[in-house]
N, C-alpha and C. Protein backbone atom coordinates (compact mmCIF):
# COMPACT_ATOMS: atom_id res chain seq x y z
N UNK A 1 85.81 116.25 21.59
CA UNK A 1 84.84 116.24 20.50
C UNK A 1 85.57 116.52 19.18
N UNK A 2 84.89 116.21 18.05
CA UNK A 2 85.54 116.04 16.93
C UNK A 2 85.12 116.94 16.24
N UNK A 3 85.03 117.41 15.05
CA UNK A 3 84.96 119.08 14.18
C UNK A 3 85.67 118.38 12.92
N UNK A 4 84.38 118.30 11.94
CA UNK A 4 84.85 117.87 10.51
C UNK A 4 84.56 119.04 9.88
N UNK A 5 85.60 119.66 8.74
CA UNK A 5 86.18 120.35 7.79
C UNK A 5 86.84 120.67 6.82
N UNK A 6 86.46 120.99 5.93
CA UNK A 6 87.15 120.78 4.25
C UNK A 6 88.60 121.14 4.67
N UNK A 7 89.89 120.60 4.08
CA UNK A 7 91.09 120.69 4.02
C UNK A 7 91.48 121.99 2.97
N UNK A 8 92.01 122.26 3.21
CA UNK A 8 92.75 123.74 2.66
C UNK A 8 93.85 123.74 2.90
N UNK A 9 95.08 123.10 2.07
CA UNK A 9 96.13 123.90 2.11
C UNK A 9 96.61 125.08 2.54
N UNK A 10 97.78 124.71 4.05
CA UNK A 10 98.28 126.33 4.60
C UNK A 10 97.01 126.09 5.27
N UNK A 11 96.12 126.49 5.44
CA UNK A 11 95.05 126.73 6.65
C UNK A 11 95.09 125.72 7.40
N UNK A 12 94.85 124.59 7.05
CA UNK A 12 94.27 123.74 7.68
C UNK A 12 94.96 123.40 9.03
N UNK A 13 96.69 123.72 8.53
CA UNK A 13 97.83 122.99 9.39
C UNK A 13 97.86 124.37 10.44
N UNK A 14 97.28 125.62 10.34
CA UNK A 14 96.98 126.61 10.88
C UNK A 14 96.26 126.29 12.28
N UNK A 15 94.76 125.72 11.79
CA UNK A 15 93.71 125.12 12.33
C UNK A 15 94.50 124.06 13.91
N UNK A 16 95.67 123.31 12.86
CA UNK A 16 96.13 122.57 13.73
C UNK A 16 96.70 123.06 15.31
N UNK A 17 97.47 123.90 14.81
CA UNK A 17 98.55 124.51 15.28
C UNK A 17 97.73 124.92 16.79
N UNK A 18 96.76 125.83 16.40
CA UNK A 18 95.19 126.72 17.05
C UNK A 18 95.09 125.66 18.18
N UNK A 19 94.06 124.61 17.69
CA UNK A 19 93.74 123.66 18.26
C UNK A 19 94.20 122.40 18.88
N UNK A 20 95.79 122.41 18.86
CA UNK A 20 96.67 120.90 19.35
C UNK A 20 96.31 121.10 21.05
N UNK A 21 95.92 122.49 21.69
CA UNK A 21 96.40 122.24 23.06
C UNK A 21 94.50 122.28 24.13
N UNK A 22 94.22 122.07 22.66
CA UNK A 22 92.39 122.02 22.99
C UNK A 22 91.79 120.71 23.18
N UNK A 23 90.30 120.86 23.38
CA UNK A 23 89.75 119.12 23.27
C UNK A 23 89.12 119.01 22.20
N UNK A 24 89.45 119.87 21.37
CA UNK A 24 88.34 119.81 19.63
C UNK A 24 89.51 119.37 18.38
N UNK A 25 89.30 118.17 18.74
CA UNK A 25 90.15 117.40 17.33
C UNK A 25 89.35 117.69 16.04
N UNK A 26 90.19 118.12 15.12
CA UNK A 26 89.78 118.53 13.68
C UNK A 26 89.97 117.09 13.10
N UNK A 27 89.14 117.09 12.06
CA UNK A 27 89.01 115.96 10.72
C UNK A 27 88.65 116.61 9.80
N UNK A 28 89.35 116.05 8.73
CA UNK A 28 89.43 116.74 7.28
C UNK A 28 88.80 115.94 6.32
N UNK A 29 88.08 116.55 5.26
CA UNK A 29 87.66 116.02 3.99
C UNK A 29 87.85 116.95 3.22
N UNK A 30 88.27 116.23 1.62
CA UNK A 30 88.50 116.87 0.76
C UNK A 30 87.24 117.40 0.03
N UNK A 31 87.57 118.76 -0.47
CA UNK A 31 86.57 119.36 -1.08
C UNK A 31 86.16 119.21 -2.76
N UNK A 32 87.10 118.28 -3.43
CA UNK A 32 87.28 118.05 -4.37
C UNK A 32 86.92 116.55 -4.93
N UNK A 33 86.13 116.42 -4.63
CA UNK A 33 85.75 114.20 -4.49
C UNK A 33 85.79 114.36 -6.19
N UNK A 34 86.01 113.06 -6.08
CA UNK A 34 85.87 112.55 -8.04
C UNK A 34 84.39 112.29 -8.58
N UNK A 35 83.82 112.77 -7.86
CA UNK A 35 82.22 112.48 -8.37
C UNK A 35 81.62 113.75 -8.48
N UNK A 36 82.21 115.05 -8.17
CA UNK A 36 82.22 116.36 -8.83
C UNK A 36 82.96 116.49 -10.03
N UNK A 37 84.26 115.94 -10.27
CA UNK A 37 84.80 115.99 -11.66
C UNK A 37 84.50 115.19 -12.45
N UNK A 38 84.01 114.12 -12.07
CA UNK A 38 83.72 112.83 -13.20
C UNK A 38 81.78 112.72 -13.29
N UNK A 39 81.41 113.69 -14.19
CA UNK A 39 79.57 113.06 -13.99
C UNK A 39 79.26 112.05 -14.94
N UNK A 40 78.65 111.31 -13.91
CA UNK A 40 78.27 110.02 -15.11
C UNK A 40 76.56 110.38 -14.70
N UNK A 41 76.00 110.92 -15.83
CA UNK A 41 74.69 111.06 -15.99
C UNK A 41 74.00 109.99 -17.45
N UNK A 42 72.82 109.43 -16.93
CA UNK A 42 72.22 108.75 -18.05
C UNK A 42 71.95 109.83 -18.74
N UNK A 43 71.44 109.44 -20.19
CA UNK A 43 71.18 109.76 -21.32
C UNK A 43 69.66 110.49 -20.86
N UNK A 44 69.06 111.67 -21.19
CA UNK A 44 67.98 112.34 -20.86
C UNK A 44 67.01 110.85 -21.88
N UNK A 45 65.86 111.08 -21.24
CA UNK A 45 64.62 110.15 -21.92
C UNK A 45 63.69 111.22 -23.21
N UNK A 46 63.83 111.17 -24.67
CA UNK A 46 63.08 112.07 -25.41
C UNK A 46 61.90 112.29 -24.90
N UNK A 47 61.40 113.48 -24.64
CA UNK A 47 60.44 113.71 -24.02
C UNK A 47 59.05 112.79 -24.38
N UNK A 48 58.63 112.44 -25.81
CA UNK A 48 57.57 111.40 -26.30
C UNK A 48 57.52 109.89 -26.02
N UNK A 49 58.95 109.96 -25.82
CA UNK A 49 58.89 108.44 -24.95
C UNK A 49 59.03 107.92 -23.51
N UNK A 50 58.87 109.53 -22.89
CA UNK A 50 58.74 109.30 -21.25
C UNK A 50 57.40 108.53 -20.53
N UNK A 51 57.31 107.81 -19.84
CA UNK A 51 55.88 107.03 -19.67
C UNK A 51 55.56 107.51 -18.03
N UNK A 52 54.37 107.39 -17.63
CA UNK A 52 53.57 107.92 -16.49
C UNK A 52 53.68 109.62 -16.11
N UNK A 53 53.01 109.75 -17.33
CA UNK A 53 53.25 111.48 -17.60
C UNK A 53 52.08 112.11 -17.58
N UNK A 54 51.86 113.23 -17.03
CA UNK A 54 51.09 114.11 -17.03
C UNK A 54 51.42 115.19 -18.29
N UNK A 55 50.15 115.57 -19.24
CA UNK A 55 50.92 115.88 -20.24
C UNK A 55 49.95 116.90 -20.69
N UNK A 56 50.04 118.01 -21.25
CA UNK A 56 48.80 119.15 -21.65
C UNK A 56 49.19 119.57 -23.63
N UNK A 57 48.35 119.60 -24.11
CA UNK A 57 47.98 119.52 -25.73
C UNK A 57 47.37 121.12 -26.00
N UNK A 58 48.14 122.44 -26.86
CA UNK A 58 47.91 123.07 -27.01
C UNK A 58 46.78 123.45 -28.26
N UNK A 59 46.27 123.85 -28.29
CA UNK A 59 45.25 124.51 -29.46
C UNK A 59 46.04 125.50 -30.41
N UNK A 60 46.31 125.06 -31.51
CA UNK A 60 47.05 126.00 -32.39
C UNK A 60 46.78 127.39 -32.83
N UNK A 61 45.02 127.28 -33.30
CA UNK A 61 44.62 128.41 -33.17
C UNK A 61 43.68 129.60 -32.59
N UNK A 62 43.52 128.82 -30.91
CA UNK A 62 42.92 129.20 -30.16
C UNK A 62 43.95 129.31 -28.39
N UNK A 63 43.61 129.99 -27.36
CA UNK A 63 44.11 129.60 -26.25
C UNK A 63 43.62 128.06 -25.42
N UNK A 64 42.80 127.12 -25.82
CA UNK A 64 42.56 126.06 -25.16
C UNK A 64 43.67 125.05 -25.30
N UNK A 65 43.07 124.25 -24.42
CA UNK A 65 44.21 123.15 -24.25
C UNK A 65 43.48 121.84 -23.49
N UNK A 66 44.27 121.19 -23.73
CA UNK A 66 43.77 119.75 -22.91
C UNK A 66 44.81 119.02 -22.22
N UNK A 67 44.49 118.40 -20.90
CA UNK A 67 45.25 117.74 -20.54
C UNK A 67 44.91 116.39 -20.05
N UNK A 68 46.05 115.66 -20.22
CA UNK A 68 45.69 114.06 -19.97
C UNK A 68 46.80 113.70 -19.27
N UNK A 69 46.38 112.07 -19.34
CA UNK A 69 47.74 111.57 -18.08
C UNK A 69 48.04 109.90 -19.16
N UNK A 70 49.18 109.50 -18.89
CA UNK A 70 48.75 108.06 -19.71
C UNK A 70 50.24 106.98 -18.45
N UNK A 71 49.79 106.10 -18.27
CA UNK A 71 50.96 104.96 -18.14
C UNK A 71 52.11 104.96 -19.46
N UNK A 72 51.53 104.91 -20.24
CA UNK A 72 52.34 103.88 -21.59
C UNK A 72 53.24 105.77 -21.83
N UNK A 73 53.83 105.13 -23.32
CA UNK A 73 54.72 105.84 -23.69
C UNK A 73 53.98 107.13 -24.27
N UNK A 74 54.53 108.22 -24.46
CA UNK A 74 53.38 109.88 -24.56
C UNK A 74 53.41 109.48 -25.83
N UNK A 75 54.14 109.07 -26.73
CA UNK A 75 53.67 109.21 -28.43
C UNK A 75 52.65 107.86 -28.66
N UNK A 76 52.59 107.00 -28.03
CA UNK A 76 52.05 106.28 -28.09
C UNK A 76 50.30 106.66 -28.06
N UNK A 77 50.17 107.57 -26.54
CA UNK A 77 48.60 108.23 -26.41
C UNK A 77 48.66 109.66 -26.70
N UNK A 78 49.44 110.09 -27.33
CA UNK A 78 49.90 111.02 -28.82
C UNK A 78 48.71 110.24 -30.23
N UNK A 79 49.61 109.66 -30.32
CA UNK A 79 48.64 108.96 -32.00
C UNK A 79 47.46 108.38 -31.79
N UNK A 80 47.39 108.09 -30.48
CA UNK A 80 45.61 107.89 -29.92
C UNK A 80 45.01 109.01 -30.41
N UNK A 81 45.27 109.99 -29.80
CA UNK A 81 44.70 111.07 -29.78
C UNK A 81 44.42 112.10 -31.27
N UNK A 82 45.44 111.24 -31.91
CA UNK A 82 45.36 112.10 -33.74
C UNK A 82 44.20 111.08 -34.19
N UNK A 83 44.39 109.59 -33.72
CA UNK A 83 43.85 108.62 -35.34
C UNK A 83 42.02 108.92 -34.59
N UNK A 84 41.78 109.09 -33.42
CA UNK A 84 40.88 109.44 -33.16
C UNK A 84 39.99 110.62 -33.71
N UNK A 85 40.63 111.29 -33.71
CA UNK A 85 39.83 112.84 -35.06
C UNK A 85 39.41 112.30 -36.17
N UNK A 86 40.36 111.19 -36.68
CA UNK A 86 40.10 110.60 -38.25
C UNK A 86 39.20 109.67 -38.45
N UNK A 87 38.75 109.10 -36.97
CA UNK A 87 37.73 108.15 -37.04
C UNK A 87 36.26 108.77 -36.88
N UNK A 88 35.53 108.06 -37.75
CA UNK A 88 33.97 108.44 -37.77
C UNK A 88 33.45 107.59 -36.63
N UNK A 89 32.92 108.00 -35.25
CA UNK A 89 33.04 107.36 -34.32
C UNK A 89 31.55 108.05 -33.89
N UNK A 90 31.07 107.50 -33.25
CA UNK A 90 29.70 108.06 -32.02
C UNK A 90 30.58 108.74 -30.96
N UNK A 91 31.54 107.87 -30.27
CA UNK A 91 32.14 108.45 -29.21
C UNK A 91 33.46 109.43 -29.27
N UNK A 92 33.10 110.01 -29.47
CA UNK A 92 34.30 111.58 -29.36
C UNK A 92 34.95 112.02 -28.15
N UNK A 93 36.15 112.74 -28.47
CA UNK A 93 36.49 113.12 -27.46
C UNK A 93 36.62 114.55 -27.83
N UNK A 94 36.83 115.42 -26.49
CA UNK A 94 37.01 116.75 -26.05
C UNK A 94 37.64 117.85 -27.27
N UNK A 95 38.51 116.72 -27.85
CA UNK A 95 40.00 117.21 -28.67
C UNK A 95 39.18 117.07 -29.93
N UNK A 96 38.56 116.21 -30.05
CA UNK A 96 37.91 116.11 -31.50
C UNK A 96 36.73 117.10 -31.25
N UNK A 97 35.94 117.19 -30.98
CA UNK A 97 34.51 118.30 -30.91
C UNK A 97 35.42 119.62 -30.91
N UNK A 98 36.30 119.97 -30.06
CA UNK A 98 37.25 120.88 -30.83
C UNK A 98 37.22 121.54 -31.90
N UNK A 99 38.29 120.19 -32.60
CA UNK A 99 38.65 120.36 -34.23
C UNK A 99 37.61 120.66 -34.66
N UNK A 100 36.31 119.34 -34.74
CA UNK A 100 35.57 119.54 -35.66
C UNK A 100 34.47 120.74 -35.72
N UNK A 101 33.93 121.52 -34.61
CA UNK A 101 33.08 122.28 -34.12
C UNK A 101 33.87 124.08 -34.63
N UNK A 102 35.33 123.95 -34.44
CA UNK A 102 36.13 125.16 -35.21
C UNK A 102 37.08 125.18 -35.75
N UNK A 103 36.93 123.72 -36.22
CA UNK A 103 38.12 123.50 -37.44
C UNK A 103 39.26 124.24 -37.06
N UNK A 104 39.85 124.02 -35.59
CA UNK A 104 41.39 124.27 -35.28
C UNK A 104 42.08 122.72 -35.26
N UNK A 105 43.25 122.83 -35.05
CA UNK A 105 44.26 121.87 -35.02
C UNK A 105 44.84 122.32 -33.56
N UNK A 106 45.52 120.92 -33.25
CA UNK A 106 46.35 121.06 -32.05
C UNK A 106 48.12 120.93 -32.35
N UNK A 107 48.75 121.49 -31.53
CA UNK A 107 50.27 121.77 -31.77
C UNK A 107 50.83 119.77 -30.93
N UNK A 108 50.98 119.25 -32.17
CA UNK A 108 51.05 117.54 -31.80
C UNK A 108 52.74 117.79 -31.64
N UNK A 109 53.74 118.50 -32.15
CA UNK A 109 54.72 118.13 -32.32
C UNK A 109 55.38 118.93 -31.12
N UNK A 110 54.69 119.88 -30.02
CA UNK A 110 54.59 120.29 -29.06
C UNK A 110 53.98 120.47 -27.80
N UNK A 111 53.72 119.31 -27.38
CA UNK A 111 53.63 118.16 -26.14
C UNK A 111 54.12 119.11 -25.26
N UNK A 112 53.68 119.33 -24.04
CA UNK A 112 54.26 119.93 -22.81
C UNK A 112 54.03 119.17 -21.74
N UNK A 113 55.23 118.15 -21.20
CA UNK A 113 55.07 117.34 -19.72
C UNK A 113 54.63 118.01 -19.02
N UNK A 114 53.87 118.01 -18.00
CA UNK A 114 53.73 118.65 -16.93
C UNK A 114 54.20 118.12 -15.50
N UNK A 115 54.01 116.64 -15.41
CA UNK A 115 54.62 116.03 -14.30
C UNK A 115 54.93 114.59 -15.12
N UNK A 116 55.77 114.09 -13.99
CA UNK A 116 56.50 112.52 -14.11
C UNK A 116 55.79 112.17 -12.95
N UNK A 117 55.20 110.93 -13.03
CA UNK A 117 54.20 110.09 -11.55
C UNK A 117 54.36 108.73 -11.69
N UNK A 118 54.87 107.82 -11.24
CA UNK A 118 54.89 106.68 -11.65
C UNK A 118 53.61 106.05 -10.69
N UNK A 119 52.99 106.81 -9.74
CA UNK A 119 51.97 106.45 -8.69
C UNK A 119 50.86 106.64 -9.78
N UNK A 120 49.89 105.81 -10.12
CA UNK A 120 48.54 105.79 -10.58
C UNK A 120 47.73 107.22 -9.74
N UNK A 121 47.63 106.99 -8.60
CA UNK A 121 46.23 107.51 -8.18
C UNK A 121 47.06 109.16 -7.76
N UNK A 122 48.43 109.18 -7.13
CA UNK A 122 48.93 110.59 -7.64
C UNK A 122 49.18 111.54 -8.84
N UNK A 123 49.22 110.45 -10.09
CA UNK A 123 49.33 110.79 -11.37
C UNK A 123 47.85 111.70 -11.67
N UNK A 124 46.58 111.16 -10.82
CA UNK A 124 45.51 111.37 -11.63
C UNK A 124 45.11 112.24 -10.51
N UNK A 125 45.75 112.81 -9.40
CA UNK A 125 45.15 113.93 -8.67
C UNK A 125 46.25 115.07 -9.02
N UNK A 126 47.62 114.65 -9.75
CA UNK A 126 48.16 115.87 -10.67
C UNK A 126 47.85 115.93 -11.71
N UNK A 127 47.27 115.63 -12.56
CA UNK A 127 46.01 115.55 -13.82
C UNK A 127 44.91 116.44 -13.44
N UNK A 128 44.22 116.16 -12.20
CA UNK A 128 43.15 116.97 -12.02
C UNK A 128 43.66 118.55 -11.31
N UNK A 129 44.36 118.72 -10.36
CA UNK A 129 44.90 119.70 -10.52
C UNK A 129 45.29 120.81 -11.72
N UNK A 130 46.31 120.27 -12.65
CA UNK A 130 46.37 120.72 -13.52
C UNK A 130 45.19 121.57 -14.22
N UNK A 131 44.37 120.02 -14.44
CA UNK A 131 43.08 120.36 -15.04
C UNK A 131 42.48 122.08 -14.41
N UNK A 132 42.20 121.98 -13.54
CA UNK A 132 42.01 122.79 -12.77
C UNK A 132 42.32 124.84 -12.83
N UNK A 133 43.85 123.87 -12.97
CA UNK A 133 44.56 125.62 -13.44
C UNK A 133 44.42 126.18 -14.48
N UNK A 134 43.58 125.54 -15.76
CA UNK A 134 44.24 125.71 -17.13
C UNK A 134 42.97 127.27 -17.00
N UNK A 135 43.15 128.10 -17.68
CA UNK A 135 42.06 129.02 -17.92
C UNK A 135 41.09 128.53 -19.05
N UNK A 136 41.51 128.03 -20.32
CA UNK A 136 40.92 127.70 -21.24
C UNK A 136 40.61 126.21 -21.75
N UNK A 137 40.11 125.40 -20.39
CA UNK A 137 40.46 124.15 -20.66
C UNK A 137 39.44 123.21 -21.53
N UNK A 138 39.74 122.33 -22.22
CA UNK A 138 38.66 121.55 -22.88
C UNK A 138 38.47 120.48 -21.79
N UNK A 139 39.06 119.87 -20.97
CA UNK A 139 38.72 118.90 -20.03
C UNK A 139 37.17 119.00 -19.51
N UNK A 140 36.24 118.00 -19.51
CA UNK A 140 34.70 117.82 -18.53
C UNK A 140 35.53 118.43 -16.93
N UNK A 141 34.46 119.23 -16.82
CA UNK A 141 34.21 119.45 -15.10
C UNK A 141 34.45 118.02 -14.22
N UNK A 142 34.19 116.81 -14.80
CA UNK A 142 34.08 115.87 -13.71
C UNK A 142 35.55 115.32 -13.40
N UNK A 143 36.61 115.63 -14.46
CA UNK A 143 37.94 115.16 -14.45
C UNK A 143 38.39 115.46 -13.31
N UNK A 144 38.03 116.97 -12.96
CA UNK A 144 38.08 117.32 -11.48
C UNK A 144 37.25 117.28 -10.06
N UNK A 145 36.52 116.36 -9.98
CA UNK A 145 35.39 116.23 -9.04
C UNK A 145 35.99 115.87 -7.53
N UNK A 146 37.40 115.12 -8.29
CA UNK A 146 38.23 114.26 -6.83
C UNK A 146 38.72 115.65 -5.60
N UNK A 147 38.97 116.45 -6.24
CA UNK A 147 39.52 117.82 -5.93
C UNK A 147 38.85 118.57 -4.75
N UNK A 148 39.05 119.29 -3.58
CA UNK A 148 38.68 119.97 -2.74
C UNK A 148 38.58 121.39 -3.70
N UNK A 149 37.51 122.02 -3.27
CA UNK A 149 37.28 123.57 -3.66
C UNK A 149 38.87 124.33 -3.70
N UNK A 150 39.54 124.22 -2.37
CA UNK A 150 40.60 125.05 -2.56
C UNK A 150 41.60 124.99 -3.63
N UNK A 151 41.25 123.76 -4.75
CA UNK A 151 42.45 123.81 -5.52
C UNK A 151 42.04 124.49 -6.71
């Protein structure tokens, strides 16, 4: 039988010596490969342009928060989410009744990922989760309906 083990100088030929009159043949690998000294890592992705993100929006001058999920790029349903306050609209969202109800602002230039999902329907049961944990959340109750009690 065979017995693979990092090479060590002076030991190894030790190892040999031990084991020549046995049935356990040693094999060696080096402990030093070139793909520990050489990292070739891509370039990190700026966090606003990461896409299929789970993503939570702080309240500047309150503890609430909101969280959402988007496919597309986060600054992209970032500036959704601003030009929407500015529009005189019937249909509002969570983030706007917010603002407008206590004239707070949200911390836009401090985005917090929460997950990376490139799965649709996992993206939106770590969305509701989330949802879930926040203590002070602006999210509807129904964001989480998909959810078992225990979460």
């Amino acid at each position: 039988s065979y017995l693979t083990i990092p090479y060590l100088p002076g030991l190894s030929e030790n190892f040999n010596k031990i084991t020549r009159n046995s049935d356990l043949k040693l094999a060696y690998h080096s402990m030093n490969k070139l793909n520990s000294i050489i990292k070739v890592h891509k370039d990190m992705v700026p966090r606003l342009h990461k896409t299929n993100v789970v993503y939570k929006i702080d309240c500047v001058d309150c503890d609430a928060s909101y969280v959402g999920q988007t496919s597309r790029k986060l600054s992209t349903r970032i500036s959704e989410h601003r030009l929407h306050i500015g529009r005189n609209t019937s249909s509002r969202s969570v983030i706007t009744d917010h603002r407008l109800l206590h004239s707070h602002d949200f911390k836009w230039d401090d985005i917090t990922v929460l997950d990376n999902e490139p799965n649709l329907y996992k993206r939106i049961l770590s969305e509701a989760i989330f949802i879930k944990r926040q203590n002070n959340g602006l999210n509807f109750q129904t964001d989480t309906e998909c959810l078992p009690d225990s979460y």
